[in-house]
Protein backbone atom coordinates (compact mmCIF):
# COMPACT_ATOMS: atom_id res chain seq x y z
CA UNK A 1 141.54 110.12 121.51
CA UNK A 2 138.44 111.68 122.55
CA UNK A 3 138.64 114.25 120.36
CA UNK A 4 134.68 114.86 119.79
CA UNK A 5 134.57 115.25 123.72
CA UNK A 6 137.55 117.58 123.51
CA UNK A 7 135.99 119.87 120.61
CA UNK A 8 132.91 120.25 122.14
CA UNK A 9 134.52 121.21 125.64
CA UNK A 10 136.11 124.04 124.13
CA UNK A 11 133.48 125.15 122.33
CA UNK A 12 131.29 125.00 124.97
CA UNK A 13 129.30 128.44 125.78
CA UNK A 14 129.94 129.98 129.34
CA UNK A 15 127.36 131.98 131.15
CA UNK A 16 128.02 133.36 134.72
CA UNK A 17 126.08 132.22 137.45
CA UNK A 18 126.75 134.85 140.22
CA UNK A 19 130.18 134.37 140.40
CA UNK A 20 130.34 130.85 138.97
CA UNK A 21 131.86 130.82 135.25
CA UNK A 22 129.24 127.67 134.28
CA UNK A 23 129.95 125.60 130.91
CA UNK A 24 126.64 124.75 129.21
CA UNK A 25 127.84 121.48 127.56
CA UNK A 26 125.23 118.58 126.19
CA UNK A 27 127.17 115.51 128.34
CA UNK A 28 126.73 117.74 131.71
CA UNK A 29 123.15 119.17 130.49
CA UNK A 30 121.51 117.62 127.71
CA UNK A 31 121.99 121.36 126.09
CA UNK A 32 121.51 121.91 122.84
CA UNK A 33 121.43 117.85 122.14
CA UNK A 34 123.49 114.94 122.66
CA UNK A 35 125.31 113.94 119.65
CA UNK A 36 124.94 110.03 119.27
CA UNK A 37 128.58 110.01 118.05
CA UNK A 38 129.59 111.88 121.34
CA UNK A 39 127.81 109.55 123.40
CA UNK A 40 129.45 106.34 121.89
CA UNK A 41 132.94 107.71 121.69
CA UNK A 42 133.07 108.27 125.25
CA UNK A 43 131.64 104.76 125.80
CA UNK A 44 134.53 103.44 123.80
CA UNK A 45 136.66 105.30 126.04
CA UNK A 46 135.36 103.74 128.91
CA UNK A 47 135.21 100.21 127.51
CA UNK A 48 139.22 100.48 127.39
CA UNK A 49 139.97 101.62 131.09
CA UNK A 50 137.04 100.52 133.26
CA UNK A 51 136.69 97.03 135.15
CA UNK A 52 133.27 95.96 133.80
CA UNK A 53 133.11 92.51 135.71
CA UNK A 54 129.83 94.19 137.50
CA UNK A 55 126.20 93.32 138.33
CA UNK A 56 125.22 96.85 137.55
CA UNK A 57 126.23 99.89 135.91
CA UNK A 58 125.02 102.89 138.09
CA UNK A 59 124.63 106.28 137.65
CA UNK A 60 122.74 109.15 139.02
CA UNK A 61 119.58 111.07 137.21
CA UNK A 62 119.46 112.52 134.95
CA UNK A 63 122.76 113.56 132.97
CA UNK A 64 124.56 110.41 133.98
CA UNK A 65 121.78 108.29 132.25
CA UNK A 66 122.20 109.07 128.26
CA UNK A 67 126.29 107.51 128.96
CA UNK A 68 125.00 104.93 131.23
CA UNK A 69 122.61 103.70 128.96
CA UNK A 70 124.60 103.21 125.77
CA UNK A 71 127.11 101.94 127.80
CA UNK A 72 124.59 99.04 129.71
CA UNK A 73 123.41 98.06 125.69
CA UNK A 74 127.11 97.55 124.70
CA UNK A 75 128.27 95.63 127.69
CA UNK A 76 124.53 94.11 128.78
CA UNK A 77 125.42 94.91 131.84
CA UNK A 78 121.74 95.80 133.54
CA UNK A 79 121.44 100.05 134.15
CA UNK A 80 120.40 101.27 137.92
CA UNK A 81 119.61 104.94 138.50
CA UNK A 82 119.92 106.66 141.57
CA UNK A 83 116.81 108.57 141.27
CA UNK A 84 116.03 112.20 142.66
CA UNK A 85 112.63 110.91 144.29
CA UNK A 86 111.54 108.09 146.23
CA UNK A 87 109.54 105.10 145.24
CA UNK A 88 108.87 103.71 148.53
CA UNK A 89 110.54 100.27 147.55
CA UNK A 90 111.63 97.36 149.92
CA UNK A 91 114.92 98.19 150.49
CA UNK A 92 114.98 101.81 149.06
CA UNK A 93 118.17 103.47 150.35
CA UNK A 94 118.29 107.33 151.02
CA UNK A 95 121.12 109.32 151.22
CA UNK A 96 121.57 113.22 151.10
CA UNK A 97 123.87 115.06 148.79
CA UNK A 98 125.22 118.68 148.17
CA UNK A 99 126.92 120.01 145.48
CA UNK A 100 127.74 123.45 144.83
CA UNK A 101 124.72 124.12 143.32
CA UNK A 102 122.15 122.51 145.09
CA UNK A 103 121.54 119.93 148.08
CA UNK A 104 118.95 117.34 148.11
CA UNK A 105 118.03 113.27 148.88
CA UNK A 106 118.88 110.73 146.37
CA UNK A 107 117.52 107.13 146.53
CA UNK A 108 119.31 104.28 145.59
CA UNK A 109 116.79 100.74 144.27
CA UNK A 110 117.59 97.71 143.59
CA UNK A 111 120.94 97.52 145.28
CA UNK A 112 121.77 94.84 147.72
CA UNK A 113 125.39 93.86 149.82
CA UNK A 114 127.64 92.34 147.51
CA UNK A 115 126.18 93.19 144.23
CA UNK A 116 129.78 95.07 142.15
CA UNK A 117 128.96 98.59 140.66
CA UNK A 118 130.73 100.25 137.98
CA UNK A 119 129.79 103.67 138.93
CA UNK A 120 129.48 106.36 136.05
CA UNK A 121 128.56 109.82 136.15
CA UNK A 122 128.82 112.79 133.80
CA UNK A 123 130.39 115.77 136.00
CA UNK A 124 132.51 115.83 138.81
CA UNK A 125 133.34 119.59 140.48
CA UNK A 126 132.57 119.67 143.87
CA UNK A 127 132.47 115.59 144.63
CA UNK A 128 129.33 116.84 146.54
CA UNK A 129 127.24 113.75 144.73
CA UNK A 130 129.60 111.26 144.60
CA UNK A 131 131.30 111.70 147.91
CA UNK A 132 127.15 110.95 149.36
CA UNK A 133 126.32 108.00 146.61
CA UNK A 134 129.89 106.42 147.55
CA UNK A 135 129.38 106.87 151.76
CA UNK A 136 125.89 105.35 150.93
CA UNK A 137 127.28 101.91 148.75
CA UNK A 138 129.82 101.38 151.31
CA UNK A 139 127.44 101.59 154.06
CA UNK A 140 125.48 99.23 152.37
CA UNK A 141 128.49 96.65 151.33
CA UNK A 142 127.96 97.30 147.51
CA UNK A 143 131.09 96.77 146.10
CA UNK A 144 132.34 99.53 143.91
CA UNK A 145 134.52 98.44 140.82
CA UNK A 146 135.44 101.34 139.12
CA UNK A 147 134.39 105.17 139.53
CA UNK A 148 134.15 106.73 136.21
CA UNK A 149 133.32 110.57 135.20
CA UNK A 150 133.33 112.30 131.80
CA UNK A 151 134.43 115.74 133.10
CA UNK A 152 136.35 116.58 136.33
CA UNK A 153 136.75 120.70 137.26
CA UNK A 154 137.48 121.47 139.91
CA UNK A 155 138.92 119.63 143.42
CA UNK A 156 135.43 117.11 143.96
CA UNK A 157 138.20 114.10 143.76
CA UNK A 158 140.09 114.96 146.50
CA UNK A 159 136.89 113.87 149.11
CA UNK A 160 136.33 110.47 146.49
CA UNK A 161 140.10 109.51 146.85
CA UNK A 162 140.28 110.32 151.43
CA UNK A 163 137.51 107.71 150.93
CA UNK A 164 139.48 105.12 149.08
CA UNK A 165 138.22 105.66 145.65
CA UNK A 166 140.22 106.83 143.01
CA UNK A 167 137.88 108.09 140.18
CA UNK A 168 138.75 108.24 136.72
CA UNK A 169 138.58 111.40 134.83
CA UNK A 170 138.33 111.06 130.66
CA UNK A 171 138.56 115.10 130.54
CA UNK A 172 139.65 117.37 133.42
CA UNK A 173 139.17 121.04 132.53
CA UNK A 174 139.48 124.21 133.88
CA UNK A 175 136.90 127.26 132.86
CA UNK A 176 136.83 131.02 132.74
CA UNK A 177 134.94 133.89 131.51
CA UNK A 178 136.86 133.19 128.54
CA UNK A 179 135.87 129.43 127.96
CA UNK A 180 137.09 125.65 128.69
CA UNK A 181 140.47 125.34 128.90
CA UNK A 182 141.67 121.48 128.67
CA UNK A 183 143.72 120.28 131.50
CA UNK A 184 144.59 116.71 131.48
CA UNK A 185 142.70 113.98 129.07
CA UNK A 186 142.79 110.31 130.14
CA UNK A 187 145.49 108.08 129.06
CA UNK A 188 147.98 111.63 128.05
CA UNK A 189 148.97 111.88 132.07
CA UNK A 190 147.03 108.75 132.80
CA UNK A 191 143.27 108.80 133.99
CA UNK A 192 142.97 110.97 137.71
């Protein structure tokens, strides 16, 4: 079960960032590529513990698109991407976000109250994006089915779950100068 995920995880180079011990992984970066394999095996994954009964798969640019998109041409389920930049649409929703690395404005198209997401992203650490992108759908009455991430580090669910939203983690990891270190894998202590 997820084993591909798994093996790359632990293989996964480190490189320190002040005094951030970063993973340089191709799900989270797109670094070195994105093995097609990798891509559908977590798909699979997801196919066996998500509610897809949605209008829309979303996920945020860019990382969360190369799952999101295999994942929309299995179900046919329609892909919406928060986007990094505005396009000045009717109805264009805005909404700030911080994470531990950066802060910025994400817009949300194409979105309207009562449409069901199945959210999906590709890292969850600080719950910095999330926690913003789920404040936002609320606010706008966009009902959120499932919250999905490949990777959790860290303690970003803890802000998801005071909001209602329990997020499911396929691989929840810890890392250190000396590499990934695997803490929980969905469906071993059940999905968190």
């Amino acid at each position: 079960m997820l084993e591909r995920l798994i093996d790359s995880l632990v293989k996964a180079p480190i490189v320190k960032r002040g005094e951030y011990n970063y993973f340089i992984h191709p799900i989270s970066d797109g670094v070195p590529s994105i093995d097609p394999r990798l891509v559908e095996e977590i798909v699979d994954h997801i196919l066996k513990i998500a509610d897809t009964r949605v209008d829309y798969i979303l996920t945020v640019e860019a990382m969360g698109i190369p799952v999101g998109s295999v994942l929309s041409l299995k179900t046919g389920i329609p892909l919406s991407i928060v986007r990094k930049r505005p396009y000045f649409l009717k109805g264009e929703v805005e909404l700030s976000q911080s994470t531990g690395y950066s802060k910025g404005k994400l817009y949300i198209n194409g979105l309207k109250k009562g449409d069901r997401v199945l959210l999906v992203d590709d890292v969850v650490s600080t719950g910095g994006t999330l926690l913003g992108l789920i404040k936002a759908l609320k606010a706008m009455e966009v009902e959120i089915s499932d919250v999905i991430s490949v990777i959790g580090r860290g303690r970003g669910t803890d802000g998801l779950k005071e909001l209602g939203v329990e997020p499911k983690i396929l691989v929840t990891i810890d890392v250190s100068a000396q590499g990934v270190e695997i803490k929980d894998v969905c469906g071993q202590k059940g999905c968190i």
